[in-house]
N, C-alpha and C. Protein backbone atom coordinates (compact mmCIF):
# COMPACT_ATOMS: atom_id res chain seq x y z
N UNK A 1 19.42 3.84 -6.28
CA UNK A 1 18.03 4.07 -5.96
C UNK A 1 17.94 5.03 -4.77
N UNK A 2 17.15 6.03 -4.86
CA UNK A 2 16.76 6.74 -3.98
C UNK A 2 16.20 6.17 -2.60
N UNK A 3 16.39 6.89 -1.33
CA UNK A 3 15.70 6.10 -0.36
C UNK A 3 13.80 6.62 -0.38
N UNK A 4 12.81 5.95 -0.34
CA UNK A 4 11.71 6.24 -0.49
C UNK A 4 11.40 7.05 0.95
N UNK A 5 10.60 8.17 0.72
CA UNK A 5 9.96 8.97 2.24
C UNK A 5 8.66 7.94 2.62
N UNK A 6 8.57 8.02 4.28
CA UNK A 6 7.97 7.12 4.92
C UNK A 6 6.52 7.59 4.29
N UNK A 7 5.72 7.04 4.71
CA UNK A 7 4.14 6.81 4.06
C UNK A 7 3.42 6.54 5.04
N UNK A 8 2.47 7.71 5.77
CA UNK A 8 1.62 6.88 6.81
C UNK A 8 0.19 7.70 6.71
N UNK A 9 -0.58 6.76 6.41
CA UNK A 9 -1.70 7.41 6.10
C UNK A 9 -2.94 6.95 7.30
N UNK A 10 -3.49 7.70 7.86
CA UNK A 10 -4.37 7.93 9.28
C UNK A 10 -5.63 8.72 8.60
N UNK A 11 -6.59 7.76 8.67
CA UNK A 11 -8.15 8.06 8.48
C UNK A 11 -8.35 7.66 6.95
N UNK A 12 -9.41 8.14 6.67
CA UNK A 12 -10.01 7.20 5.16
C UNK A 12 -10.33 8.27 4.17
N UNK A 13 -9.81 8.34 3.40
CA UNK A 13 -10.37 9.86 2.32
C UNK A 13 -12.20 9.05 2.05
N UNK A 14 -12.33 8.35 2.25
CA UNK A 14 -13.60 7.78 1.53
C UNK A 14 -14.90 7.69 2.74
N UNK A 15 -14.82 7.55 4.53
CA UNK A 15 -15.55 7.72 5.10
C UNK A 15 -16.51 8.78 4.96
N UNK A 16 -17.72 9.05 5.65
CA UNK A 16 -18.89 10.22 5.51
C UNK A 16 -17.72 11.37 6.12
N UNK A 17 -17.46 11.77 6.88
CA UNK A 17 -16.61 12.64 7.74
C UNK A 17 -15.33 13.24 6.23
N UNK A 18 -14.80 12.54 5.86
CA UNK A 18 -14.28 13.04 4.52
C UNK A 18 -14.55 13.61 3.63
N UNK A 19 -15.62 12.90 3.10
CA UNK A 19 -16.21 13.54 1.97
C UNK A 19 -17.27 14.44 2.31
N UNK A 20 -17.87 15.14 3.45
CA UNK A 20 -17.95 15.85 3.63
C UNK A 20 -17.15 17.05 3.90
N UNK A 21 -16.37 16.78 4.60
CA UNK A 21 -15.11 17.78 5.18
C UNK A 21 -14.63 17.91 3.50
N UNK A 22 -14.20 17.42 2.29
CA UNK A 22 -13.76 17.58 1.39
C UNK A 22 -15.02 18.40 0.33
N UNK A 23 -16.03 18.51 0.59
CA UNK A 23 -17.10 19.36 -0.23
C UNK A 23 -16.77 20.70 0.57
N UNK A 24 -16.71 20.68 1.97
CA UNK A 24 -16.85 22.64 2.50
C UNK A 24 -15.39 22.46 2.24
N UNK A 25 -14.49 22.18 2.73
CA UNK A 25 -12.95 22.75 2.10
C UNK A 25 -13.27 23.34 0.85
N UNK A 26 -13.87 22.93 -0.21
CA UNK A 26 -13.93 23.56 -1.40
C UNK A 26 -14.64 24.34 -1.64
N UNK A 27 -15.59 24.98 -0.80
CA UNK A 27 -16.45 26.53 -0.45
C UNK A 27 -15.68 27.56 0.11
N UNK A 28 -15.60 28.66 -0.29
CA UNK A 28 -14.86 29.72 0.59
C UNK A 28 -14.93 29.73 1.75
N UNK A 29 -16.40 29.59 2.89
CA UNK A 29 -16.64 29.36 4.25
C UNK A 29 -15.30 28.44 4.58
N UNK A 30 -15.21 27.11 3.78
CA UNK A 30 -14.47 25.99 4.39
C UNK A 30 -13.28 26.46 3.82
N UNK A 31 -12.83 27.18 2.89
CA UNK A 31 -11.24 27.51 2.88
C UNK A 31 -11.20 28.72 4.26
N UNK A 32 -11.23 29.56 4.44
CA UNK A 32 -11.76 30.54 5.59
C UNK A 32 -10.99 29.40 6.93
N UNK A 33 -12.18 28.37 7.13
CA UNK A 33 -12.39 27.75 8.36
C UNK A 33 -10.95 26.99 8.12
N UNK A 34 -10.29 26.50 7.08
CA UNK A 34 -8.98 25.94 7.39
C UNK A 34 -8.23 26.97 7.37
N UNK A 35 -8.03 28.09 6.48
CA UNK A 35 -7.37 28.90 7.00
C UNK A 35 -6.88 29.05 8.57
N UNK A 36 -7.83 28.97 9.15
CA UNK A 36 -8.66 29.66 10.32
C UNK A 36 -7.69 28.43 11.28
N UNK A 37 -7.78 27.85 11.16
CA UNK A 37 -7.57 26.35 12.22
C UNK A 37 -6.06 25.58 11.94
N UNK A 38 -5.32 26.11 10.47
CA UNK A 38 -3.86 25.81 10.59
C UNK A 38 -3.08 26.38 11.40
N UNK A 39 -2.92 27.56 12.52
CA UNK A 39 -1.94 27.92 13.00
C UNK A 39 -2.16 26.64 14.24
N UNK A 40 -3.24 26.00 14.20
CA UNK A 40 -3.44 24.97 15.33
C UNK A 40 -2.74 23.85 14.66
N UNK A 41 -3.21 23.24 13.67
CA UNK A 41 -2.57 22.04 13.20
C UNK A 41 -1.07 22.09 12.92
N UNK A 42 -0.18 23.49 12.95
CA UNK A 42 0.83 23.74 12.81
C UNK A 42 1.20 23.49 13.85
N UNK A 43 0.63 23.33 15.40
CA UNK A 43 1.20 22.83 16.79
C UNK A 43 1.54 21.70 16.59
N UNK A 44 0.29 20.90 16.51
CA UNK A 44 0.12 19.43 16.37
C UNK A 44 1.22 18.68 15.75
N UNK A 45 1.47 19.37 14.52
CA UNK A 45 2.63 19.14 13.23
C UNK A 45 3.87 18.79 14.29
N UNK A 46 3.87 20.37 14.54
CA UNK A 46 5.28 20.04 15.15
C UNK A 46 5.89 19.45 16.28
N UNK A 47 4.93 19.46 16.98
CA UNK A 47 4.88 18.86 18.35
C UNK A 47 5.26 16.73 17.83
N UNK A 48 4.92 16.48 17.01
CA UNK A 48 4.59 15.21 16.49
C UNK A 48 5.45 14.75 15.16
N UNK A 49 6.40 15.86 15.19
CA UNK A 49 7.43 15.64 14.15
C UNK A 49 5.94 15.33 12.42
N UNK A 50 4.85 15.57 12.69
CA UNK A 50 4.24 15.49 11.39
C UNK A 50 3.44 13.66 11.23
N UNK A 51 3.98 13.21 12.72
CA UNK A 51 3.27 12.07 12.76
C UNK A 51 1.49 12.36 12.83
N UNK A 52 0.89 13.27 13.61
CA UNK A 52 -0.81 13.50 14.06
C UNK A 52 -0.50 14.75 13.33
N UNK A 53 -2.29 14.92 12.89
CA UNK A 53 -2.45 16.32 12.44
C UNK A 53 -3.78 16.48 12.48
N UNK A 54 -4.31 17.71 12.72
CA UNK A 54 -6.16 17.52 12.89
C UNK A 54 -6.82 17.11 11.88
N UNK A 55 -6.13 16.75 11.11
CA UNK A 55 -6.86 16.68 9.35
C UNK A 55 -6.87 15.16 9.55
N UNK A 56 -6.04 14.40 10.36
CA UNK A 56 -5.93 13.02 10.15
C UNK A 56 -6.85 11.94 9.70
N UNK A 57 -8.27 12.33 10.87
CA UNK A 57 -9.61 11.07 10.56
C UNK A 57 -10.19 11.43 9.38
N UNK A 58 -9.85 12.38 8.67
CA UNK A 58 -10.17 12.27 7.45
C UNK A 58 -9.45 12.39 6.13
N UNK A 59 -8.03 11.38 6.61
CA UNK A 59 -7.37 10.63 5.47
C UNK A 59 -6.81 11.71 4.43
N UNK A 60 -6.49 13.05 5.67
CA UNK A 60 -5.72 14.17 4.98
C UNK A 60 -3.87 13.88 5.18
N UNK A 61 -3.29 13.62 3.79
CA UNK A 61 -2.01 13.51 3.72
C UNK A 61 -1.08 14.90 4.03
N UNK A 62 -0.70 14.93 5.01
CA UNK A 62 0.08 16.13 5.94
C UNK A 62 1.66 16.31 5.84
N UNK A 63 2.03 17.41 5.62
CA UNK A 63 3.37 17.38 6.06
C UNK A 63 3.92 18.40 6.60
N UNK A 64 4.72 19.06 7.45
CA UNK A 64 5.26 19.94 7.71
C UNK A 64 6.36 20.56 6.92
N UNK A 65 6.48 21.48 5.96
CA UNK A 65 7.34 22.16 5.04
C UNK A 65 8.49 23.09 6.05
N UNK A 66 9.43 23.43 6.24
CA UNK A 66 10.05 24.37 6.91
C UNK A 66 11.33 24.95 5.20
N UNK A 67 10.83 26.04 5.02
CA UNK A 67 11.66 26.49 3.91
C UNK A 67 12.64 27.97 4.85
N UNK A 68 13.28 28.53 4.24
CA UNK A 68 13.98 29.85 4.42
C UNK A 68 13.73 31.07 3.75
N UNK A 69 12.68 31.81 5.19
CA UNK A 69 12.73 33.16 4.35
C UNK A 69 13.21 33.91 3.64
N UNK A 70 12.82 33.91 2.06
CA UNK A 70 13.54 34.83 1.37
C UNK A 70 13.86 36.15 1.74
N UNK A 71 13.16 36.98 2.21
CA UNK A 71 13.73 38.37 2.68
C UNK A 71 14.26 38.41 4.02
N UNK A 72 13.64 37.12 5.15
CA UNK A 72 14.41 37.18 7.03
C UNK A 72 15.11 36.48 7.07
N UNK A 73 15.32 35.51 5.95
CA UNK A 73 16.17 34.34 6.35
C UNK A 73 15.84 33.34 7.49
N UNK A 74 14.91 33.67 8.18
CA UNK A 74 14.50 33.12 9.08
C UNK A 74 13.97 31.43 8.82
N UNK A 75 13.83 30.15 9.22
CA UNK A 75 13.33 29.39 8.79
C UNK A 75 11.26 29.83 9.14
N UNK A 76 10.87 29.38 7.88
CA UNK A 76 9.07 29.39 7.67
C UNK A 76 8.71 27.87 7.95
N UNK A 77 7.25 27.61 8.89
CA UNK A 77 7.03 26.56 8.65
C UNK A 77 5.66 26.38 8.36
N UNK A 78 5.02 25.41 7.30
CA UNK A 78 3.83 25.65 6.46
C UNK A 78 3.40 24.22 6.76
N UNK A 79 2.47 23.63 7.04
CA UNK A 79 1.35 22.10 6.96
C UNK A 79 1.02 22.67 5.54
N UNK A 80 1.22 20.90 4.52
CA UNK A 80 0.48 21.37 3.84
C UNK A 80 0.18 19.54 3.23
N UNK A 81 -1.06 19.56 2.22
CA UNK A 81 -0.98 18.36 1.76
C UNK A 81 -0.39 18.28 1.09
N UNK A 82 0.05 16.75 0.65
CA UNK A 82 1.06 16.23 -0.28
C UNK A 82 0.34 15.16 -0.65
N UNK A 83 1.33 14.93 -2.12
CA UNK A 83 0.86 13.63 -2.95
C UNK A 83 1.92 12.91 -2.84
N UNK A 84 2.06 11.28 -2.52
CA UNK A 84 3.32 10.63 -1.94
C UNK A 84 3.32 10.01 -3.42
N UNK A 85 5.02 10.01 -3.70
CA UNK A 85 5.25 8.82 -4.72
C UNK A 85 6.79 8.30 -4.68
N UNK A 86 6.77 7.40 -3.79
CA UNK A 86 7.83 6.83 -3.27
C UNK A 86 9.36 7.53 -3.05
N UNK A 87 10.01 8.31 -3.62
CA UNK A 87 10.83 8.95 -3.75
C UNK A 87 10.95 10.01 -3.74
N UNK A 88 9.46 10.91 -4.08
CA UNK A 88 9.56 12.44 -4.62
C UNK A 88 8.11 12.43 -3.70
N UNK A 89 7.76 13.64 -2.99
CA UNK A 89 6.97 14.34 -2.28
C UNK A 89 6.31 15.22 -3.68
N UNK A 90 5.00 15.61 -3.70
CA UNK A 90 4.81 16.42 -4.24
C UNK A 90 3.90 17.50 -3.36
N UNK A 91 4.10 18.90 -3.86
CA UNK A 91 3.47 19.93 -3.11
C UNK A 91 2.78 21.04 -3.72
N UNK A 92 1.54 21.49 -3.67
CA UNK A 92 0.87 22.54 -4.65
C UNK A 92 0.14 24.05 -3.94
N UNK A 93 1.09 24.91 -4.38
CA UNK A 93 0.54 26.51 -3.92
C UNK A 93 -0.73 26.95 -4.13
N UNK A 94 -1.80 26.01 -3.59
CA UNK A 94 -2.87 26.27 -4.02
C UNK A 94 -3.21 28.19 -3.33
N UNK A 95 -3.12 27.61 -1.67
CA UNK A 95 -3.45 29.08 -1.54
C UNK A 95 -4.74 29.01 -1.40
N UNK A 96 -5.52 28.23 -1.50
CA UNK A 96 -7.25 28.24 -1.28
C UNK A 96 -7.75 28.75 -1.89
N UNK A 97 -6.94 29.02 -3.63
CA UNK A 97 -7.50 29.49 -4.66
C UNK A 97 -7.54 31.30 -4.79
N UNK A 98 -6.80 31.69 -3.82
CA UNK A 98 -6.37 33.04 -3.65
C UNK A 98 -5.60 33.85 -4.72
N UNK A 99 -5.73 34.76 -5.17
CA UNK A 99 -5.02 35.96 -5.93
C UNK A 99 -3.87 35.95 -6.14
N UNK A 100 -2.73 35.47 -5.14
CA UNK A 100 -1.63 35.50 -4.44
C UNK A 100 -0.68 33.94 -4.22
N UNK A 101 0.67 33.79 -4.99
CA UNK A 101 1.08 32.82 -4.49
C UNK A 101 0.87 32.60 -2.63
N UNK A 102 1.12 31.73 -2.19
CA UNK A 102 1.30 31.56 -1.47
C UNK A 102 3.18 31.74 -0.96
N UNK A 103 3.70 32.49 0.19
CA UNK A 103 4.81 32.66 0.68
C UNK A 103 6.13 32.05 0.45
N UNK A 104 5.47 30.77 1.05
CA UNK A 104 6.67 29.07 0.72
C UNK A 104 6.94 29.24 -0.33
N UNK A 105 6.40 29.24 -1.67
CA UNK A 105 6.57 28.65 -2.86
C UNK A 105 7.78 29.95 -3.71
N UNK A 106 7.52 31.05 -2.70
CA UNK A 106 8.62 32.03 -3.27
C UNK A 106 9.54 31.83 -2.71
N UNK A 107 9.34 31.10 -1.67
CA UNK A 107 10.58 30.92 -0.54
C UNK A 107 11.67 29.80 -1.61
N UNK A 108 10.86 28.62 -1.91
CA UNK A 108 11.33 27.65 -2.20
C UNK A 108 11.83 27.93 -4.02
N UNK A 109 11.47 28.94 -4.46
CA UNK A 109 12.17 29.46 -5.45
C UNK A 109 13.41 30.15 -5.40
N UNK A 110 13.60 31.25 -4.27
CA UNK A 110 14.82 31.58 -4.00
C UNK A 110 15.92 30.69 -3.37
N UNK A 111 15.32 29.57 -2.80
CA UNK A 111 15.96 28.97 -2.22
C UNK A 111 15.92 26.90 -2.13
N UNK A 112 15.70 26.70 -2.77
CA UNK A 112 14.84 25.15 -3.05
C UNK A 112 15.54 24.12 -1.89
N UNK A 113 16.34 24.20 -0.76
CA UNK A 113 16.53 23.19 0.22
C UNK A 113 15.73 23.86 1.39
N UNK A 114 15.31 22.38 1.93
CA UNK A 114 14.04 23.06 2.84
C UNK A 114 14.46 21.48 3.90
N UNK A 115 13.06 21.62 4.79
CA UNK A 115 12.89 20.03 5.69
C UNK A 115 11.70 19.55 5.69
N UNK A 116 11.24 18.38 5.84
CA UNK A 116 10.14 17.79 5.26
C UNK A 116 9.97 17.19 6.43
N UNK A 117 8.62 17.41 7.72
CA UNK A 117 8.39 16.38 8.82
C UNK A 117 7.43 15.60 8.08
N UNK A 118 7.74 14.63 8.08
CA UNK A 118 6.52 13.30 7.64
C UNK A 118 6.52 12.37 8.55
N UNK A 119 5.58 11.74 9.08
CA UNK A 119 5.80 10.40 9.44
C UNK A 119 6.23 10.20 10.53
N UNK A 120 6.77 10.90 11.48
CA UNK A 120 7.43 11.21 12.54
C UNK A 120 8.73 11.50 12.76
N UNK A 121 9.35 11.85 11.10
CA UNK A 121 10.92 12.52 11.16
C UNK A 121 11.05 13.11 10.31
N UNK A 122 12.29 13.72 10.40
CA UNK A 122 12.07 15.40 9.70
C UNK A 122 13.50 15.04 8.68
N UNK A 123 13.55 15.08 7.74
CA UNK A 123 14.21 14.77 5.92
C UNK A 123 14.29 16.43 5.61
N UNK A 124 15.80 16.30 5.21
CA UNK A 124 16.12 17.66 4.29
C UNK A 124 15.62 17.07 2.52
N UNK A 125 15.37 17.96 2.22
CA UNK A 125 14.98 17.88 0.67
C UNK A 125 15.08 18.84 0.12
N UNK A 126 15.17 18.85 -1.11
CA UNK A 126 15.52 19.90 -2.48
C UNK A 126 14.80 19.88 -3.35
N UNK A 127 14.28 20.99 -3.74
CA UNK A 127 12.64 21.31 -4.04
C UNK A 127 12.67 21.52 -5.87
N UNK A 128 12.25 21.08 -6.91
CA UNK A 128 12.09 21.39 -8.18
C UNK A 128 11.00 21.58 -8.70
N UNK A 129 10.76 23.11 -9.29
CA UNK A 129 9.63 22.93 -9.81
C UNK A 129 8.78 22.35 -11.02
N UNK A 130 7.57 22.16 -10.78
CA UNK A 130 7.38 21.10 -11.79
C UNK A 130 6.48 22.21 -13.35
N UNK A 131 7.03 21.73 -13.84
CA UNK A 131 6.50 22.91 -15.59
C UNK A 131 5.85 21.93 -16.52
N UNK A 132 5.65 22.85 -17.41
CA UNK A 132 4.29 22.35 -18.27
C UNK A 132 3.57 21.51 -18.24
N UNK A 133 3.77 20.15 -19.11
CA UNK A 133 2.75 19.30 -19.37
C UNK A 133 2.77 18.18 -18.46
N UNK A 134 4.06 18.21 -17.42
CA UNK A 134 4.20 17.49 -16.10
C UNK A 134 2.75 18.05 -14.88
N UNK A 135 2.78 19.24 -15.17
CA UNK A 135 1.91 19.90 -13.83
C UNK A 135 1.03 18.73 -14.19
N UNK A 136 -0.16 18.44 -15.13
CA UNK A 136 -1.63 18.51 -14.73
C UNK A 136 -1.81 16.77 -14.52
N UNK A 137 -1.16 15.76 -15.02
CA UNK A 137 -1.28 14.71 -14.03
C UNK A 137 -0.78 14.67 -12.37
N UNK A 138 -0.07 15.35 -12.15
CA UNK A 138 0.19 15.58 -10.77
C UNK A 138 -1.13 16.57 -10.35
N UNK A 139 -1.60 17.39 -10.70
CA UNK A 139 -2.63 18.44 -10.15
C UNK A 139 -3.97 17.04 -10.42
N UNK A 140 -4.15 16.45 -10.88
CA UNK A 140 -5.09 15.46 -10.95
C UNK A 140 -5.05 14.67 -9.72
N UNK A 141 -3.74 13.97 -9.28
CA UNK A 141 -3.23 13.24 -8.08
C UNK A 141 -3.90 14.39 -7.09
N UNK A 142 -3.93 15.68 -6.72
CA UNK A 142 -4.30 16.41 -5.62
C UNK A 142 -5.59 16.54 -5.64
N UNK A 143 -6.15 16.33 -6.70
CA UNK A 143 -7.71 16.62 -6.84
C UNK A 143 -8.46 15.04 -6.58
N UNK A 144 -7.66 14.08 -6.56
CA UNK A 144 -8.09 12.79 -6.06
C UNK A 144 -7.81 12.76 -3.98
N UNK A 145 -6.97 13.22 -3.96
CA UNK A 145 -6.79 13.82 -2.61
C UNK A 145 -8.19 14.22 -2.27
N UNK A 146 -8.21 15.28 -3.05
CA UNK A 146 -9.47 16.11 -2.24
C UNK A 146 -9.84 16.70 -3.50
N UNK A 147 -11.08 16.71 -3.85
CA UNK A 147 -12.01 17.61 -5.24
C UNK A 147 -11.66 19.12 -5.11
N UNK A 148 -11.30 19.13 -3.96
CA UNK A 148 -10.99 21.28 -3.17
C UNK A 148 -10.18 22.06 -4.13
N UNK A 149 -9.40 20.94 -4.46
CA UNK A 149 -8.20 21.66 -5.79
C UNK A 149 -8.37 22.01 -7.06
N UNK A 150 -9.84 21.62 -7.59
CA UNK A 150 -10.24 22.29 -8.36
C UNK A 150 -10.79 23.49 -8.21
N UNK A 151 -11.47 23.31 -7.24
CA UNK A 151 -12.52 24.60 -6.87
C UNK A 151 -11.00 25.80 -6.22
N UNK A 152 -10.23 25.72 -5.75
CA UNK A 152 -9.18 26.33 -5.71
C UNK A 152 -8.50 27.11 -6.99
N UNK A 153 -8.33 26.18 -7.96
CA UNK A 153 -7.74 26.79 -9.14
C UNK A 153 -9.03 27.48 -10.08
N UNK A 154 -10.23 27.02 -9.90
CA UNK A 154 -11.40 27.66 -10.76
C UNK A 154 -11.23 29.20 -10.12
N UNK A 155 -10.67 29.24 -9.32
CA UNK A 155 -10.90 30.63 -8.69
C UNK A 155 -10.13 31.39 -8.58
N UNK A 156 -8.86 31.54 -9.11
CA UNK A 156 -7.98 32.12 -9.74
C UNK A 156 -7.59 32.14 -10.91
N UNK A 157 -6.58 32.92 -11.36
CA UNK A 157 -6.03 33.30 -13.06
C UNK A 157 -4.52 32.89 -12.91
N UNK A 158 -4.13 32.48 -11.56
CA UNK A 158 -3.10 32.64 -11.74
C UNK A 158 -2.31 30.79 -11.96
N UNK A 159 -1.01 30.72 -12.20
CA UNK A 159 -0.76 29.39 -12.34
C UNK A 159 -0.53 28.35 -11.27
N UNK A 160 -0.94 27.60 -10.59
CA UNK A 160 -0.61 27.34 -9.54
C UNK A 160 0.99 26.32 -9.58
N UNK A 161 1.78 26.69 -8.64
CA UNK A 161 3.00 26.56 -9.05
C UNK A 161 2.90 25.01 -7.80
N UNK A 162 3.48 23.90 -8.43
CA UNK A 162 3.79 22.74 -8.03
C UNK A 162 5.68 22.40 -7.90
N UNK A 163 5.86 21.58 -6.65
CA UNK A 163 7.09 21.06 -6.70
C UNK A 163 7.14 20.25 -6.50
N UNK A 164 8.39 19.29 -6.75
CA UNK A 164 8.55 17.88 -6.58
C UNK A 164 9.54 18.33 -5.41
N UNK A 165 9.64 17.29 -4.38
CA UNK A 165 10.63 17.15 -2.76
C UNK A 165 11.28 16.15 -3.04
N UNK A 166 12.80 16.31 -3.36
CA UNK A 166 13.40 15.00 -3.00
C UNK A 166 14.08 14.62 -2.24
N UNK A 167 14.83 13.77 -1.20
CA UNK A 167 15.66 14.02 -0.43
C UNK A 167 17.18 14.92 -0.80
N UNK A 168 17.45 15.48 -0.12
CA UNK A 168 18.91 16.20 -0.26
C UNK A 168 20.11 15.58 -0.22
């Protein structure tokens, strides 16, 4: 048996403060404004090993991704939400519904071992992507997260590419 990744969930997806914050996330203004405000929650992240994140009081599931630049080699590090399922992390290139994969997800194609801060410690993991008829119950799990992930994918053509995290 696999060892399960820790699980700590801070604030309520279901309070007023949520489900509001989860209607403008899913407006361009509110993708914009998170855009806008992750190079901050990327402090927080790391400063906290991924324990606090500004998204917290509203029962946003956080993690800190650190993959390896495909072209600098350099390590990248990305906040992003996740869907927990005891063993396997899941993660989705939404991109805020943008034109454009998102960076990581090419990263984690050239290269699929990465580190995962959750919870207040940081797990190497090995990244697989998830294909066909696997994607859309998992893309359902993110849209129970937050409704944003639809309005994300309504707004592109392109596929949004999902991975499963497992430990390394």
């Amino acid at each position: 048996m696999t060892t399960q990744f820790p699980d700590r969930q801070w604030g309520s997806r279901t309070n007023l403060l949520s489900r509001v914050a989860n209607k403008f996330a899913a407006t361009k203004p509110g993708s914009w404004v998170i855009r806008k405000i992750t190079p901050l929650d990327r402090r927080v992240l790391e400063r906290t090993d991924a324990k606090y994140t500004i998204l917290g009081p509203i029962g946003a599931p956080v993690i800190l991704l650190t993959t390896t630049g495909r072209k600098s080699g350099q390590p990248r590090t990305q906040p992003l939400l996740y869907v927990h399922d005891g063993d396997t992390l899941y993660v989705i290139g939404s991109n805020f519904g943008q034109a454009h994969h998102p960076a990581w997800t090419a990263n984690l194609l050239a290269d699929p071992n990465a580190t995962v801060a959750i919870a207040g410690e940081r797990i190497r993991v090995t990244a697989t992507p998830v294909e066909g008829a696997a994607k859309e119950p998992i893309f359902q799990r993110f849209v129970e997260v937050t409704g944003a992930y639809s309005a994300y994918r309504d707004r592109t053509t392109r596929d949004l590419r999902i991975f499963a995290l497992t430990r390394a």
